[in-house]
N, C-alpha and C. Protein backbone atom coordinates (compact mmCIF):
# COMPACT_ATOMS: atom_id res chain seq x y z
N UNK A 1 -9.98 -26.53 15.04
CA UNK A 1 -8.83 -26.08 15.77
C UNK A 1 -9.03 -26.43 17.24
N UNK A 2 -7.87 -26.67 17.91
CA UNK A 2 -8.01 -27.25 19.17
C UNK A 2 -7.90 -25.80 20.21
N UNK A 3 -9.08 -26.04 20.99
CA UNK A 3 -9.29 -25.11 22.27
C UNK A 3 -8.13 -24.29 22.47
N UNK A 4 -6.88 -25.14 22.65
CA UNK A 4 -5.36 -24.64 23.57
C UNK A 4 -4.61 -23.93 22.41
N UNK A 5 -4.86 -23.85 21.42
CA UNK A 5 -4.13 -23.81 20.28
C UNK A 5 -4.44 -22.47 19.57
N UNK A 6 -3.07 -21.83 19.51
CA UNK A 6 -2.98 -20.19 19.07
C UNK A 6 -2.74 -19.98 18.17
N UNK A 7 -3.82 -18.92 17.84
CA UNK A 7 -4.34 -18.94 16.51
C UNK A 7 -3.02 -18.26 15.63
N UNK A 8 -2.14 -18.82 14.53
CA UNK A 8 -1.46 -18.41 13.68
C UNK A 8 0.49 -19.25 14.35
N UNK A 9 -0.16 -20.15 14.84
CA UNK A 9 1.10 -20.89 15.11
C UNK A 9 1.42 -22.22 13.90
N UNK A 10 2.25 -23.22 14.11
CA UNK A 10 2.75 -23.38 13.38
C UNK A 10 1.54 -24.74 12.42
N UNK A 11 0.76 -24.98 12.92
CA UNK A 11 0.02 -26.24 13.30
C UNK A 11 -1.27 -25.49 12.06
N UNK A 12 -1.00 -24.23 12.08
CA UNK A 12 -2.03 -23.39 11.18
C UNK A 12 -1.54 -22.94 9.64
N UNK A 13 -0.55 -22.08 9.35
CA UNK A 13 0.60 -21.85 8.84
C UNK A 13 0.24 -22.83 7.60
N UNK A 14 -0.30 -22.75 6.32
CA UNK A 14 -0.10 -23.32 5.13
C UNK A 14 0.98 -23.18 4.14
N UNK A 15 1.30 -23.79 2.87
CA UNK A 15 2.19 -23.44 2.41
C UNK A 15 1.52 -22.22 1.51
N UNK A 16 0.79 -22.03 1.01
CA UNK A 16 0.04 -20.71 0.63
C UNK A 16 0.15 -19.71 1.53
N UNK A 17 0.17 -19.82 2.75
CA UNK A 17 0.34 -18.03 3.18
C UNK A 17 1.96 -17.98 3.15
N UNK A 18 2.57 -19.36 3.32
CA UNK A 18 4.09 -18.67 3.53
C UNK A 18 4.81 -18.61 1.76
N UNK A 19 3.85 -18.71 0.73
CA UNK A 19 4.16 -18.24 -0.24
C UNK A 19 3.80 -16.82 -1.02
N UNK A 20 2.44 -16.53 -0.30
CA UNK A 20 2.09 -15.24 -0.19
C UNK A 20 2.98 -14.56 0.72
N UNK A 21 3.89 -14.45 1.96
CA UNK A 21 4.19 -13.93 3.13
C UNK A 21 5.73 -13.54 1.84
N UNK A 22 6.21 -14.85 1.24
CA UNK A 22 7.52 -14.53 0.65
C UNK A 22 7.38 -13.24 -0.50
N UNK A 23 6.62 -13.97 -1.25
CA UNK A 23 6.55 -13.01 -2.36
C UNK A 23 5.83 -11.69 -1.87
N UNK A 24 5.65 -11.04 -0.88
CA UNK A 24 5.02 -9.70 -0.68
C UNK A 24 6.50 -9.44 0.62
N UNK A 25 7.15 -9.92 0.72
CA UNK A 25 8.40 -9.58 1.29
C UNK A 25 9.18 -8.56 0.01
N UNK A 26 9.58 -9.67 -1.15
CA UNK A 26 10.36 -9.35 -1.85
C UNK A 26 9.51 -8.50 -3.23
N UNK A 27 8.12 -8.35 -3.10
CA UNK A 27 7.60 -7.37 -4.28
C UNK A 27 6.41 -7.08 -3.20
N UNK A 28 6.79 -5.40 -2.80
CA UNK A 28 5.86 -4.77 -1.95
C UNK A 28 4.59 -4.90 -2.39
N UNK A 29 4.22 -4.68 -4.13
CA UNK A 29 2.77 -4.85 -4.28
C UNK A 29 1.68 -5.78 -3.94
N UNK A 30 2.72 -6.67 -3.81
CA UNK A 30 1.64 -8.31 -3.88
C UNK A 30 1.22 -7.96 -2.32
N UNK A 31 2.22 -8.22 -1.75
CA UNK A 31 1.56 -7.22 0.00
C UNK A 31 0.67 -6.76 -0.17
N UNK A 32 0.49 -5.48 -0.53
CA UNK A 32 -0.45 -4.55 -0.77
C UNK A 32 -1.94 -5.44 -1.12
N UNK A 33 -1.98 -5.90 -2.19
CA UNK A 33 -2.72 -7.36 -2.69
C UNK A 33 -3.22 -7.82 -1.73
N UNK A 34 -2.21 -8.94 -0.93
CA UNK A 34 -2.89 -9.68 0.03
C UNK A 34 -3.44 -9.23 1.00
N UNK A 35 -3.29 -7.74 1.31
CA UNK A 35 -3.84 -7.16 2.62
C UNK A 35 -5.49 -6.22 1.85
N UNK A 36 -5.45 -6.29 0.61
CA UNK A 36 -6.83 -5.86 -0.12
C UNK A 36 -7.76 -7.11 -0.63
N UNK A 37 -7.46 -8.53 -0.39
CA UNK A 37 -8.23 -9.86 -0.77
C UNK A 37 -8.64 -10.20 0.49
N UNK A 38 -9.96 -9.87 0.67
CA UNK A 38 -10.63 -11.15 1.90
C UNK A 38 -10.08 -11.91 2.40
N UNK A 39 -9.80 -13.05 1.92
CA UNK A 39 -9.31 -14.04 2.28
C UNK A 39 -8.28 -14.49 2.35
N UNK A 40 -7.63 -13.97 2.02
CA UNK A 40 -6.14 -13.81 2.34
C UNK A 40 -5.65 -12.61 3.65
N UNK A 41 -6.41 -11.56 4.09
CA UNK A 41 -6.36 -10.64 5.05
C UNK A 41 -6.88 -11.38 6.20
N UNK A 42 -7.66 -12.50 5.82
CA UNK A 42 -8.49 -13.22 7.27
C UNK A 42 -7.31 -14.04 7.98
N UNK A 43 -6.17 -14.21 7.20
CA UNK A 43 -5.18 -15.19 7.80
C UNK A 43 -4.08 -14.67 8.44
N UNK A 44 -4.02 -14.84 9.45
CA UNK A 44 -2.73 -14.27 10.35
C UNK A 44 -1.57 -14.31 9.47
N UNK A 45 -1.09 -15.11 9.54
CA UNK A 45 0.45 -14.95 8.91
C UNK A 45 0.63 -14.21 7.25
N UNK A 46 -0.60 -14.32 6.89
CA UNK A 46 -0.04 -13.03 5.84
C UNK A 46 -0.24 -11.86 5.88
N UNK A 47 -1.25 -11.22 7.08
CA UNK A 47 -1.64 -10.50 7.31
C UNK A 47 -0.59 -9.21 7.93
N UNK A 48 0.27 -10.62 9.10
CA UNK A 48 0.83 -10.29 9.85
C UNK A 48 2.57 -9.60 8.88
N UNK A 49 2.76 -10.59 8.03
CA UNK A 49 3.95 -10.14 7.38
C UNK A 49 3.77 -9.14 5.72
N UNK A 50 2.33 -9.27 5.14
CA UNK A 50 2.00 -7.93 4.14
C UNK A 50 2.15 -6.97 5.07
N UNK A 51 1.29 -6.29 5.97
CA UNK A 51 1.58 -5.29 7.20
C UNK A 51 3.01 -4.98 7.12
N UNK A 52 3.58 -6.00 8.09
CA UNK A 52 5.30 -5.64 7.93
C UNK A 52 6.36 -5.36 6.97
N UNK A 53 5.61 -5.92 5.84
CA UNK A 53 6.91 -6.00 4.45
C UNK A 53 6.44 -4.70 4.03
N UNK A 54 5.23 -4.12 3.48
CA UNK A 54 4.82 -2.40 3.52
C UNK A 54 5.68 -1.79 4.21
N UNK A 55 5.41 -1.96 5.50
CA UNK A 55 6.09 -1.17 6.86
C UNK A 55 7.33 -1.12 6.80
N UNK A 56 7.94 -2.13 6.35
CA UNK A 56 9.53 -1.89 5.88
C UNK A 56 9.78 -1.07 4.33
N UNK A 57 9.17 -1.49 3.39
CA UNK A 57 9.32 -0.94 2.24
C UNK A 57 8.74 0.67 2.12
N UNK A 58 8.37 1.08 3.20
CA UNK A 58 8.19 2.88 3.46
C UNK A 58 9.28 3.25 3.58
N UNK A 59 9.60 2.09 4.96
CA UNK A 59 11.04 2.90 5.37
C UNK A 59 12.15 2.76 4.71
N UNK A 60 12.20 1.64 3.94
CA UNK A 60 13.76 1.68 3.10
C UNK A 60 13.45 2.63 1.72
N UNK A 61 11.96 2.81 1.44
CA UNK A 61 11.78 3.83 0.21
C UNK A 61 12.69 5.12 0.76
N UNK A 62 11.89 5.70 2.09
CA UNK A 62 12.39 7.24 2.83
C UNK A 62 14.15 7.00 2.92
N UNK A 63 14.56 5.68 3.74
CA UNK A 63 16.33 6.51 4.38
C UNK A 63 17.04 6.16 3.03
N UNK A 64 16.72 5.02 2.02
CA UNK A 64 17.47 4.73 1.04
C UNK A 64 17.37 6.41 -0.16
N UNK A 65 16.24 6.71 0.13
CA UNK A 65 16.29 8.31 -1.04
C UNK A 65 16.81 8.95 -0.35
N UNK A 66 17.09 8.90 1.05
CA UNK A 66 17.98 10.45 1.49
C UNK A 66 19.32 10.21 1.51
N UNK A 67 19.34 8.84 2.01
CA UNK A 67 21.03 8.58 2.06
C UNK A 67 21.43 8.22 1.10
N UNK A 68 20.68 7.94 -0.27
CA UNK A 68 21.59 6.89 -1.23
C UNK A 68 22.28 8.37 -2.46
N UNK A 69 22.34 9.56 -2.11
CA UNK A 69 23.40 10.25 -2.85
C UNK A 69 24.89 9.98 -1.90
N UNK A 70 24.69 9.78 -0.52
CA UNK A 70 26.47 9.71 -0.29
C UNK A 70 27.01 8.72 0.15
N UNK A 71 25.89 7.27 -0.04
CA UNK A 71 26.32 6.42 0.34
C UNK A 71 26.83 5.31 -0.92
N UNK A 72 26.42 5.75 -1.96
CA UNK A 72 26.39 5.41 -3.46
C UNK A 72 26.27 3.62 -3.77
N UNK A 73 27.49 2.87 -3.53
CA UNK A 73 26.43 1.21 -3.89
C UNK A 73 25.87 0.40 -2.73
N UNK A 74 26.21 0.83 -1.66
CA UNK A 74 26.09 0.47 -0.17
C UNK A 74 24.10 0.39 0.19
N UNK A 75 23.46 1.23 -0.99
CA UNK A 75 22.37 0.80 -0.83
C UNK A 75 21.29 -0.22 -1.25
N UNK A 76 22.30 -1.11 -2.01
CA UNK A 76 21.76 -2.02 -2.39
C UNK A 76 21.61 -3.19 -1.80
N UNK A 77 22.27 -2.89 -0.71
CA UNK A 77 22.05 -3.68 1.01
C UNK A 77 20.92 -3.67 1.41
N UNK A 78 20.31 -2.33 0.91
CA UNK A 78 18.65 -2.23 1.72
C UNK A 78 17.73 -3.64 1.08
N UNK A 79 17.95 -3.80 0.00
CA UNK A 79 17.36 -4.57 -0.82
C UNK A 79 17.32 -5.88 -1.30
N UNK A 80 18.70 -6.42 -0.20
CA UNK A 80 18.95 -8.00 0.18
C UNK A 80 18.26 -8.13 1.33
N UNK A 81 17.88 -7.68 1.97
CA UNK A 81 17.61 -7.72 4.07
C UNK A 81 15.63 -8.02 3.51
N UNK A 82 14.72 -7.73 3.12
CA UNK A 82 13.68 -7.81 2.70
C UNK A 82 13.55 -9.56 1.58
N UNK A 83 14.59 -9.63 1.34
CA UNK A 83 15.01 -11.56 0.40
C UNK A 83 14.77 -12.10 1.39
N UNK A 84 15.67 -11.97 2.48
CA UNK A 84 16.19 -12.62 3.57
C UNK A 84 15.29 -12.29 4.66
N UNK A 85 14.38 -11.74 4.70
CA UNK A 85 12.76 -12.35 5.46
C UNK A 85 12.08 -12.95 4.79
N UNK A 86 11.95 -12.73 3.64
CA UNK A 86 10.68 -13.28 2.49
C UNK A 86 11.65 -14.88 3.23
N UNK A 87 12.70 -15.49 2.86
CA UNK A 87 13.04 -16.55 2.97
C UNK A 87 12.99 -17.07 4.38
N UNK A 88 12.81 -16.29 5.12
CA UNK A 88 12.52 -17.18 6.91
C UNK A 88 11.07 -16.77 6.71
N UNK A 89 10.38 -16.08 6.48
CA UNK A 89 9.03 -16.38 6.52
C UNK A 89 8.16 -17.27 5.62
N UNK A 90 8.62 -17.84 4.70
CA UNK A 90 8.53 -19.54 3.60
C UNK A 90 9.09 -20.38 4.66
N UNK A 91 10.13 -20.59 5.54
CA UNK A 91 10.32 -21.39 6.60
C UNK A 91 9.16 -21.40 7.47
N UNK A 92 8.36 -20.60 7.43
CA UNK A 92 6.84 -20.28 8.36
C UNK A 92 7.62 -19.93 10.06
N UNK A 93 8.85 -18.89 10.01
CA UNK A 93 9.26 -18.14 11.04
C UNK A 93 8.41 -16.57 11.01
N UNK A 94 7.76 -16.52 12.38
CA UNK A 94 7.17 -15.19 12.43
C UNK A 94 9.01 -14.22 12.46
N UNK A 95 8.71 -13.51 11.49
CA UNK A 95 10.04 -12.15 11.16
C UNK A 95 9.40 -11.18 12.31
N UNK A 96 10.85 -10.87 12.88
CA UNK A 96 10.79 -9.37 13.46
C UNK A 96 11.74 -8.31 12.81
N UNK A 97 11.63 -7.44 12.67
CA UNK A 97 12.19 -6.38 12.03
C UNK A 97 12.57 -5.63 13.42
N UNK A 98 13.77 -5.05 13.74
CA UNK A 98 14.03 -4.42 14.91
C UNK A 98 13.36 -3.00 14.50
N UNK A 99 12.57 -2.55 15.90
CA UNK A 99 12.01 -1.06 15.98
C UNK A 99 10.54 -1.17 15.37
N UNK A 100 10.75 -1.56 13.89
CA UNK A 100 9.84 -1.51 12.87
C UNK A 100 8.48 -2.61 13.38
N UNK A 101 8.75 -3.66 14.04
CA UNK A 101 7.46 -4.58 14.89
C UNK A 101 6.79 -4.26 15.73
N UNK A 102 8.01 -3.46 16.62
CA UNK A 102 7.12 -3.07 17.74
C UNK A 102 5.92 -1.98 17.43
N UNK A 103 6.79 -0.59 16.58
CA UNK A 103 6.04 -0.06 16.36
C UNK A 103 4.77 -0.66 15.49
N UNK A 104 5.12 -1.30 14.68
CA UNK A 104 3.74 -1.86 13.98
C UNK A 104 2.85 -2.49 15.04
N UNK A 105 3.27 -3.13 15.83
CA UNK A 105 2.30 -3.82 16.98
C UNK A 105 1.84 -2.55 17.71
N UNK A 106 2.04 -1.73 18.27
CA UNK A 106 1.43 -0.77 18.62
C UNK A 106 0.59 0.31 18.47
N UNK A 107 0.91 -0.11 17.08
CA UNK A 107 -0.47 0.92 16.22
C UNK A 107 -1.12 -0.04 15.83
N UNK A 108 -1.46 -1.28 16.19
CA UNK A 108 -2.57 -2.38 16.02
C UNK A 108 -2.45 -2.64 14.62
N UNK A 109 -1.89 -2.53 13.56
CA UNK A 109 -1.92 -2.73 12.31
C UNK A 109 -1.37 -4.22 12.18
N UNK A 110 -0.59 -4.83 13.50
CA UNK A 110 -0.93 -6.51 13.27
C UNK A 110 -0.61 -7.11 13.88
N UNK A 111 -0.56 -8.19 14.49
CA UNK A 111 -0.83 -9.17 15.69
C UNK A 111 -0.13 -10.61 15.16
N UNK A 112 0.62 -10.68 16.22
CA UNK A 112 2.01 -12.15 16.24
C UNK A 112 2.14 -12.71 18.07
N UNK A 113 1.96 -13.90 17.65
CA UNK A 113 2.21 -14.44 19.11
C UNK A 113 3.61 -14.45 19.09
């Protein structure tokens, strides 16, 4: 790796983590997975988006069970928006989740240039 060159940019980025990064978008476990395998936890970008796809799949577990008695099919919205990172993060785009990044960056649980 070159001196100038930050670590988890695009130049790094395999098609293996952004197939690990997709599929733990759209099936929380495999997340879970890649953030419990060595070698797969050593790599930024899956590290960075298992972390986040968890971190989202808490929170759409919690507001989707409280709100989904009065909001009735409207919650199956929660559950397209998590596709549709898995699919910009296979583009090898670092995802931000509004609220949900920052806070994850601030409790050190994971690191994105």
């Amino acid at each position: 790796m070159e001196e100038n060159q930050v670590p988890g940019t695009m130049d790094d980025i395999t098609d293996d983590d952004k197939l690990w990064s997709l599929l733990g978008w759209i099936i929380w476990i495999i997340a879970l997975v890649a953030i419990l395998m060595e070698d797969k936890k050593a790599r930024p970008f899956i590290k960075y988006n298992a972390v986040m796809s968890l971190a989202l799949g808490v929170a759409l577990t919690v507001v989707v069970g409280v709100t989904a008695p009065f909001t009735c099919g409207i919650t199956t919205l929660a559950f397209i928006y998590p596709i549709y990172l898995g699919i910009k993060s296979y583009q090898g785009q670092w995802v931000t989740v509004p609220w949900l990044t920052d806070f994850v960056k601030n409790q050190g649980w994971a690191w994105a240039p």
